[in-house]
Protein backbone atom coordinates (compact mmCIF):
# COMPACT_ATOMS: atom_id res chain seq x y z
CA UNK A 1 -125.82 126.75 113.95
CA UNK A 2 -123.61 123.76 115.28
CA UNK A 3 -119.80 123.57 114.27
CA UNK A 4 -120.55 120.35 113.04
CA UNK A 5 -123.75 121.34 111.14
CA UNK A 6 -121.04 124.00 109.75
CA UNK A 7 -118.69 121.49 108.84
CA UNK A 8 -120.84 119.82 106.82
CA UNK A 9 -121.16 122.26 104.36
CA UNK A 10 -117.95 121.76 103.07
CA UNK A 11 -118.56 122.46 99.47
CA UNK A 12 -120.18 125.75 99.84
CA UNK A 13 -119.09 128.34 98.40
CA UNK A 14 -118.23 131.93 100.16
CA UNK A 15 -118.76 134.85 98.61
CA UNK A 16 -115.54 136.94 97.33
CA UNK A 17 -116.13 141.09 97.51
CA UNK A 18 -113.71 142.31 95.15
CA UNK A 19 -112.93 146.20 95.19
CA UNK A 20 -110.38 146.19 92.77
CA UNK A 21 -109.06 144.60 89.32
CA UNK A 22 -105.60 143.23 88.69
CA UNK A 23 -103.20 145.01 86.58
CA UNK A 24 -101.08 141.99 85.39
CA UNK A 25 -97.48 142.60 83.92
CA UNK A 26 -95.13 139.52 82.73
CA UNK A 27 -92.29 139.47 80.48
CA UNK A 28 -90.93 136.63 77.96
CA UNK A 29 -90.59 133.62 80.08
CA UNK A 30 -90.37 129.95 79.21
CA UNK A 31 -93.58 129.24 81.41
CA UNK A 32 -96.37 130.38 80.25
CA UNK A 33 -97.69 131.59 83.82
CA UNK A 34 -98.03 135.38 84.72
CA UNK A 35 -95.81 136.45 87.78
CA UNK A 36 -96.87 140.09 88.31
CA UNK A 37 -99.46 142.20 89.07
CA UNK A 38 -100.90 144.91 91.45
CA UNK A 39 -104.59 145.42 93.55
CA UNK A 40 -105.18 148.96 94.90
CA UNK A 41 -106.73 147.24 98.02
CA UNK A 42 -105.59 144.61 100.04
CA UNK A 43 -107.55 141.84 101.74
CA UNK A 44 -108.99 141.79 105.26
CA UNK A 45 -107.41 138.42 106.64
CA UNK A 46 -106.20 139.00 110.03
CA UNK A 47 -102.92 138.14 111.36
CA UNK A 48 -102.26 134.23 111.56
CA UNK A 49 -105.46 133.65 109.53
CA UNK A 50 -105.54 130.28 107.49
CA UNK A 51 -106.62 131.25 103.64
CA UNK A 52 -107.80 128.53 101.85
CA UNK A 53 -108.93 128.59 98.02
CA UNK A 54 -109.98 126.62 95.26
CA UNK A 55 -108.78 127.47 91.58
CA UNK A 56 -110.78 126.75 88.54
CA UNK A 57 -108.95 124.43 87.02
CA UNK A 58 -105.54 122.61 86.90
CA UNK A 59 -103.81 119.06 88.33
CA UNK A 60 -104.00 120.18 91.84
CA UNK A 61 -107.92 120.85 91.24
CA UNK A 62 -108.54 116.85 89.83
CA UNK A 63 -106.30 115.06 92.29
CA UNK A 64 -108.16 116.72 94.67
CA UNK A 65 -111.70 116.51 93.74
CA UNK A 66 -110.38 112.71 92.95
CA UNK A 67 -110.28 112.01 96.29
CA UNK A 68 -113.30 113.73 97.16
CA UNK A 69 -111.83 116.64 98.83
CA UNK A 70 -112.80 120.43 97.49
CA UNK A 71 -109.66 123.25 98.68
CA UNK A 72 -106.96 123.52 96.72
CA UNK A 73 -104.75 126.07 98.06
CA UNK A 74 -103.75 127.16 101.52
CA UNK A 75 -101.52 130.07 102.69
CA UNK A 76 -101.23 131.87 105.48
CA UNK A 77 -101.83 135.78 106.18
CA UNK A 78 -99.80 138.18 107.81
CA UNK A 79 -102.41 141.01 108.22
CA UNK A 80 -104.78 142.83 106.50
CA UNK A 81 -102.76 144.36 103.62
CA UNK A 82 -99.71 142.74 104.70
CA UNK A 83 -97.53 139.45 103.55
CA UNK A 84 -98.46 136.17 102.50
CA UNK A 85 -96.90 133.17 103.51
CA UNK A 86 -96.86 130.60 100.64
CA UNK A 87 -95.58 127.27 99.22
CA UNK A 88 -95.93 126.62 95.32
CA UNK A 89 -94.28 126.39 91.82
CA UNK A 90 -94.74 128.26 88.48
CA UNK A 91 -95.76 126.08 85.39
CA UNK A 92 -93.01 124.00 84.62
CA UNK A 93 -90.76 124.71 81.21
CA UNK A 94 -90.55 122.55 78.35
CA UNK A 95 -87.75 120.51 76.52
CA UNK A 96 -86.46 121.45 73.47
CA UNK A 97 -86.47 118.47 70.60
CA UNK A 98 -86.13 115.77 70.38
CA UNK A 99 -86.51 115.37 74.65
CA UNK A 100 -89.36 116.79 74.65
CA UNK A 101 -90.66 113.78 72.92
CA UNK A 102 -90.32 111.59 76.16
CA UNK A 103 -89.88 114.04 78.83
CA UNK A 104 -91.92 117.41 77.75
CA UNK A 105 -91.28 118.99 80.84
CA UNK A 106 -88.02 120.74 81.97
CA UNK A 107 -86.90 117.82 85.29
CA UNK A 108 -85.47 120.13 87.28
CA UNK A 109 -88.45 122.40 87.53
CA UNK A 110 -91.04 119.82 87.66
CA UNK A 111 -89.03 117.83 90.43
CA UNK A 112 -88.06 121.06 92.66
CA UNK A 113 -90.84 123.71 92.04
CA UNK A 114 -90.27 127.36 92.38
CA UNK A 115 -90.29 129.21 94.13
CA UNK A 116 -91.80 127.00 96.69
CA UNK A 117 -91.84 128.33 100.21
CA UNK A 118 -92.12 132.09 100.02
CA UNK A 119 -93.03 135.57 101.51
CA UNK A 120 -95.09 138.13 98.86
CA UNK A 121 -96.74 141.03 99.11
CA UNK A 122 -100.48 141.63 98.77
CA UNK A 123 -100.05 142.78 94.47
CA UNK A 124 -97.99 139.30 93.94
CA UNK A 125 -100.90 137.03 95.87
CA UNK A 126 -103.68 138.66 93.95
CA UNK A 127 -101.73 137.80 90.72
CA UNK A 128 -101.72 134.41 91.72
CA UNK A 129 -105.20 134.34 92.81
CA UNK A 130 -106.85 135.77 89.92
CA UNK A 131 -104.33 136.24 87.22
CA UNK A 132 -104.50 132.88 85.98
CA UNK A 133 -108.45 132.82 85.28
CA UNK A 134 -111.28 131.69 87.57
CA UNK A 135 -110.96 131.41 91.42
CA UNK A 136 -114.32 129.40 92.69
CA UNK A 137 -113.44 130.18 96.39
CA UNK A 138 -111.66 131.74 98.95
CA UNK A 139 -112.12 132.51 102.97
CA UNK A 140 -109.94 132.54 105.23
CA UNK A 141 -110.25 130.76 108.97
CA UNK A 142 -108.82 132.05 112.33
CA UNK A 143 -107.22 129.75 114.86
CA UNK A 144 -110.02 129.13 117.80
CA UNK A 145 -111.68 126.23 120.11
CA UNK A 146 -114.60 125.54 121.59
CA UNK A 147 -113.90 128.21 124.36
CA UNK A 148 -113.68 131.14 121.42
CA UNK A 149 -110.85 132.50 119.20
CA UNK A 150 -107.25 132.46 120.34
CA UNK A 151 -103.81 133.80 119.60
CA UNK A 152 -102.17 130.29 118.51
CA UNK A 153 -102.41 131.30 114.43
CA UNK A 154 -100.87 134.94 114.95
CA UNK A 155 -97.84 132.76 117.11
CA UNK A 156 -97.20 130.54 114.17
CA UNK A 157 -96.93 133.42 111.67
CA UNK A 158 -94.87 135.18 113.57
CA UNK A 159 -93.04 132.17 114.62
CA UNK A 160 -92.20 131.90 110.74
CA UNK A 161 -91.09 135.47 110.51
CA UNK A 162 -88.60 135.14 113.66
CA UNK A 163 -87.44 131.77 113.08
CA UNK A 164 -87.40 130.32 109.11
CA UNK A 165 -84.93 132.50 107.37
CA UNK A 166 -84.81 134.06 103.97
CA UNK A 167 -83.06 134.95 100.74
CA UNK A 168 -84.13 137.73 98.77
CA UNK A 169 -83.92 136.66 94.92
CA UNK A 170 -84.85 139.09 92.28
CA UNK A 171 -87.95 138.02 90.46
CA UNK A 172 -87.87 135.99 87.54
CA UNK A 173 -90.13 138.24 84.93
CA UNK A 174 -89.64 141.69 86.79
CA UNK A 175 -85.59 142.48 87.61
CA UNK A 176 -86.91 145.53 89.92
CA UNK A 177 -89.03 143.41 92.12
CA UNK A 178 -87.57 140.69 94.28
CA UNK A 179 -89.38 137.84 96.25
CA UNK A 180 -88.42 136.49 99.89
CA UNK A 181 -87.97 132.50 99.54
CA UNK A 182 -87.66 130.65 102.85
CA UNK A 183 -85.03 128.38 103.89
CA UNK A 184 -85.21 124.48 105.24
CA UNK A 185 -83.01 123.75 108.36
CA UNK A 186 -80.14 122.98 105.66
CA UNK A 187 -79.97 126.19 105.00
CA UNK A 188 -81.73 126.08 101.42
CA UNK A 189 -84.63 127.76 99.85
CA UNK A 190 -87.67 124.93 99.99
CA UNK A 191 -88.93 123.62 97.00
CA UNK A 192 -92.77 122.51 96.02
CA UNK A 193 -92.41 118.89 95.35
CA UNK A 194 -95.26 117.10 94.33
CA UNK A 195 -94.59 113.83 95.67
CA UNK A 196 -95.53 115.56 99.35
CA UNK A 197 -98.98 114.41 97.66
CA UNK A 198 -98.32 110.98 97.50
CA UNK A 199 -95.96 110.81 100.85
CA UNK A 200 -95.38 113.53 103.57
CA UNK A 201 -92.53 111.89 105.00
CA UNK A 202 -91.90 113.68 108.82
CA UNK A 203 -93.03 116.91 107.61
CA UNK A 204 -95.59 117.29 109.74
CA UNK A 205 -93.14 116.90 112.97
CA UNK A 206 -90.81 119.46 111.93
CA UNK A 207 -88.33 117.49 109.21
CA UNK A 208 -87.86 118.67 105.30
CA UNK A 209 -89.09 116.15 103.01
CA UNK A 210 -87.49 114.44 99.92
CA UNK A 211 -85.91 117.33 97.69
CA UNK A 212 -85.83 119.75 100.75
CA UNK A 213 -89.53 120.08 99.89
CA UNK A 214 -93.20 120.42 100.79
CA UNK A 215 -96.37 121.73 99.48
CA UNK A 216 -98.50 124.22 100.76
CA UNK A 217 -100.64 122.46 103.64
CA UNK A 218 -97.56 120.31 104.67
CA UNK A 219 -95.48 123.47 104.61
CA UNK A 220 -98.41 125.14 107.10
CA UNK A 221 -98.61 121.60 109.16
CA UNK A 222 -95.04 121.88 109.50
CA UNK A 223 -94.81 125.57 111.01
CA UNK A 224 -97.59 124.98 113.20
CA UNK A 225 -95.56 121.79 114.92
CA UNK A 226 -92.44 123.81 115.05
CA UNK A 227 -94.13 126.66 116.80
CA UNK A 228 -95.12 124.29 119.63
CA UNK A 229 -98.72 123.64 119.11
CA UNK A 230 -98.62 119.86 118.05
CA UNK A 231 -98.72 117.92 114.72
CA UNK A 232 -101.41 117.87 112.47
CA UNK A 233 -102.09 114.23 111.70
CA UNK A 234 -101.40 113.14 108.25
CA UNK A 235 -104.22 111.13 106.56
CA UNK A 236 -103.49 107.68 104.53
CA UNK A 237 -105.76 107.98 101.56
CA UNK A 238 -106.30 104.17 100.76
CA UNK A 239 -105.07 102.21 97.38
CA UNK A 240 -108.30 102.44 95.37
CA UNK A 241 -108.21 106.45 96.27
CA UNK A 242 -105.08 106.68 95.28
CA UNK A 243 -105.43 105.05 91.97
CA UNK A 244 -108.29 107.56 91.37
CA UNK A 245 -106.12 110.77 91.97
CA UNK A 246 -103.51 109.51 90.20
CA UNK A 247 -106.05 108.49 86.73
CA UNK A 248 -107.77 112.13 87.61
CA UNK A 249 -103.99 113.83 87.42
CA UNK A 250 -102.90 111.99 84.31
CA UNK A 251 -106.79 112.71 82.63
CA UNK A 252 -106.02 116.45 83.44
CA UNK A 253 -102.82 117.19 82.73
CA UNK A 254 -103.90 114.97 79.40
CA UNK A 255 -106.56 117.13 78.55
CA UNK A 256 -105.02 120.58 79.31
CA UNK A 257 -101.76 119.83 77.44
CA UNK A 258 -104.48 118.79 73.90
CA UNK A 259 -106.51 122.00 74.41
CA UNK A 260 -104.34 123.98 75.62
CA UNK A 261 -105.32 125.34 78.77
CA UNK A 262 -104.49 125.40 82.10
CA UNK A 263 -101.36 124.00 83.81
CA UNK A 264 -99.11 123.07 80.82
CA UNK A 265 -100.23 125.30 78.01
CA UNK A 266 -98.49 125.37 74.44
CA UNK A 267 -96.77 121.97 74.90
CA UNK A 268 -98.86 120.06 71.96
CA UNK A 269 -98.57 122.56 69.18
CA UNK A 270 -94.14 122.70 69.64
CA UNK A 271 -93.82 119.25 69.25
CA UNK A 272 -93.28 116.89 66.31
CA UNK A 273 -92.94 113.25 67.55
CA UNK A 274 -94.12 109.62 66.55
CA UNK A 275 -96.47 109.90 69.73
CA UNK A 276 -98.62 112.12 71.57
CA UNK A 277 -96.70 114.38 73.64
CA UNK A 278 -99.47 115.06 76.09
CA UNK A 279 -99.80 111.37 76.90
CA UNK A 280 -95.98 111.94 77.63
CA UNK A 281 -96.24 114.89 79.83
CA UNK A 282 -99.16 113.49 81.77
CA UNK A 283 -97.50 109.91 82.24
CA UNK A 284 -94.29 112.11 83.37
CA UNK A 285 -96.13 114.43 86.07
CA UNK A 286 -98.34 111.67 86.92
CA UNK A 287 -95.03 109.61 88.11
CA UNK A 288 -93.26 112.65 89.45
CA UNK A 289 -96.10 113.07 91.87
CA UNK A 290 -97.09 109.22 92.74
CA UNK A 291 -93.54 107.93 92.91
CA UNK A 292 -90.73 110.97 92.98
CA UNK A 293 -89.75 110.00 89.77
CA UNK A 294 -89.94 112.66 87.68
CA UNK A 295 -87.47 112.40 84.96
CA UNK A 296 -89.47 109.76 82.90
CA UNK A 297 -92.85 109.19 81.12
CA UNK A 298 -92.02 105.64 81.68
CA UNK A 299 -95.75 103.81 82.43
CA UNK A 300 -93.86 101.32 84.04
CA UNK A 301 -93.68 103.72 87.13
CA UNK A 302 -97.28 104.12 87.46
CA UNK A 303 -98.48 100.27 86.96
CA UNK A 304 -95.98 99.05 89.69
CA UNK A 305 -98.17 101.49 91.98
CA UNK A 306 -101.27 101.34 90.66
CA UNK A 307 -101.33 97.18 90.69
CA UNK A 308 -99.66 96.89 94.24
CA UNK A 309 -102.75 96.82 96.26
CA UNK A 310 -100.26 97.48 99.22
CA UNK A 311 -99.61 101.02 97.93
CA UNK A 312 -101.53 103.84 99.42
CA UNK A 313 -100.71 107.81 99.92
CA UNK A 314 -100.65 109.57 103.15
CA UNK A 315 -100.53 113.28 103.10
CA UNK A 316 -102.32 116.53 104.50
CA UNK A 317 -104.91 118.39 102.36
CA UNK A 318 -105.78 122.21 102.68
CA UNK A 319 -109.31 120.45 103.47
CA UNK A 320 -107.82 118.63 106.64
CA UNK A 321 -106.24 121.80 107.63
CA UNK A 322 -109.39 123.61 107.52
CA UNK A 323 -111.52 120.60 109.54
CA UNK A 324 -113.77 119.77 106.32
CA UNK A 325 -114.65 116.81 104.04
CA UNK A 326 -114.92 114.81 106.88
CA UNK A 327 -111.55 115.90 108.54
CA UNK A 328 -111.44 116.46 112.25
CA UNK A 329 -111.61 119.80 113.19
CA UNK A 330 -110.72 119.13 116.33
CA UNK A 331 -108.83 116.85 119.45
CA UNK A 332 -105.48 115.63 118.86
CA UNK A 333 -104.09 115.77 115.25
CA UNK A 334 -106.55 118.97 113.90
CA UNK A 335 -104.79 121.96 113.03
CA UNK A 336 -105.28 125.46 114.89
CA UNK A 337 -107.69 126.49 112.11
CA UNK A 338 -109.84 123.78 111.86
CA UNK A 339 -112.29 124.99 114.53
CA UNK A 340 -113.46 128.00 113.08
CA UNK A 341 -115.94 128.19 109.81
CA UNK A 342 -115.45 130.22 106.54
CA UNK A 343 -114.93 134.11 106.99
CA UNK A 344 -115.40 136.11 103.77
CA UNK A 345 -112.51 137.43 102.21
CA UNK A 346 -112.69 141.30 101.06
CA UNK A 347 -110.02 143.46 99.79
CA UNK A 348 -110.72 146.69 101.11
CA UNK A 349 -107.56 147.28 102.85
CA UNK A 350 -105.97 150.45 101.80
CA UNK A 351 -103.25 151.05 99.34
CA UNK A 352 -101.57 150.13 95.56
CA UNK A 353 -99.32 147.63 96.18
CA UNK A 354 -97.65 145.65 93.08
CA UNK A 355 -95.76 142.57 93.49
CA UNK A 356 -94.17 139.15 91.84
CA UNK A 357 -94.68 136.16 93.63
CA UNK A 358 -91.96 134.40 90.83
């Protein structure tokens, strides 16, 4: 079959072999997300391997499938059984009253998510894989061209190991465990920030964003420039798509908040306020992410973007990493990945390994 008859099967869905269940742990926390757990086998990715995933559920799952795309996650293996290279942030916190009543979530963990760019172990990624509920997908992709595999992903990881320090901080549910977060060029640990969604900035040619942040495909884009293989090409998602994401995040986070699932669980039933608090969280996420601005439910924020038929967003997807939904997947601008199809992920690599990955 044709790499472009493969491509088009972008919404297929590869078989997971699991060999093992999680054993979850978490202690009190003020998010409600799990951040420890163990697999007695790890997973077969080779060295420099793209991952790719989609989760059940979540904001990250509508603004995606809002703009037609289908991958929500990318990270980026170190070996079978080995470390996982990372970006993301735990569930964010809520206010206490009577904040809470305009700005539900905690600012400061909504606007620099932790731990953001990070190093875990094979027991932390399965937590975050699975703990949470349902994962509809994952395979992983190895760097190749038309003239058959090459070494160029197994550079870039190891790239990231040689040259983007760390600092070991001790895990926020489990004292004994510790994770490795990785440092900018200032110096500083990198945070997930959402507006990477809306606006890369120069990410993608080897410059921290706004924050010192970057999510987890601009995060990959990023290494794979600064390891000397070229810049993946960000895409500019036009206004009417944009508008759509940004309706499918605020309709999520909307929904999750009332039912009390997913993202941003238990916020509905703390509060007490003259509104609904959901509408507040998802008018306050929904402007973190579209404009930076995410100390405000202010629906001021969102109109001046969503009636500006100028505005647009212009990011990288785990989808245009991986050469699907119409990305290239290869020439100038594809990443290193893109070439190859889905490989089935299986964790049958030996040994209990437990981990945090907060």
């Amino acid at each position: 079959m044709s790499q472009l008859v493969l491509k088009s099967l972008g919404s297929a869905v590869v078989a997971v072999a699991l060999t093992a269940a999680p054993s979850a742990r978490a202690g009190a926390s003020d998010t409600s997300d799990g951040a420890c757990g163990s697999t007695s086998a790890g997973w077969n990715a080779p060295n420099g391997a793209l991952v790719l995933t989609r989760g059940s559920g979540g904001p990250i799952t509508s603004v995606l499938s809002g703009v037609g795309e289908y991958r929500t996650h990318s990270l980026l293996s170190h070996g079978p059984g080995g470390d996982v290279t990372h970006e993301t942030m735990y569930t964010p916190g809520t206010n206490g009253w009577p904040t809470y009543c305009s700005t539900p979530m905690k600012v400061n963990e909504l606007a620099s998510g932790y731990p953001g760019a990070a190093r875990v172990n094979q027991g932390a990624i399965y937590q975050y894989l699975y703990g949470g509920g349902g994962l509809e997908y994952i395979a992983y992709q190895r760097s190749r061209s038309s003239a058959g595999y090459d070494t160029k992903g197994e550079t870039i990881t190891n790239w990231i190991l040689n040259s983007m320090p760390t600092e070991a901080t001790q895990s926020k549910k489990d004292g004994g465990q510790s994770i490795l977060r990785i440092k900018g060029d200032n110096g500083y640990p990198l945070n997930y920030t959402l507006y990477q969604y809306r606006d890369l900035e120069g990410v993608n040619t080897g410059t921290a964003g706004w924050n010192n942040g970057m999510v987890c495909s601009t995060m990959i884009a990023y290494a794979q420039f600064r390891a000397g293989f070229g810049a993946v090409s960000a895409y500019t998602y036009d206004h009417a798509t944009l508008v759509s994401a940004g309706n499918a995040l605020y309709n999520a986070v909307e929904t999750e908040c009332n039912t009390g699932l997913g993202f941003w669980t238990d916020i509905g039933s703390k509060a007490t306020c003259f509104e609904g608090i959901c509408d507040d969280a998802a008018r306050q996420v929904r402007n973190c992410m579209a404009a930076g601005n995410c100390g405000t439910d202010d629906g001021n924020v969102w109109s001046n973007i969503a009636n500006n038929p100028n505005t647009v967003s212009r990011s990288i997807s785990p989808d245009r990493l991986g050469g699907w939904s119409g990305h290239p997947y290869s020439g100038t601008g594809a990443s290193v990945w893109s070439y190859d199809t889905s490989n089935t992920v299986q964790w049958n690599s030996g040994g209990n390994v437990y981990g945090c990955w907060f």
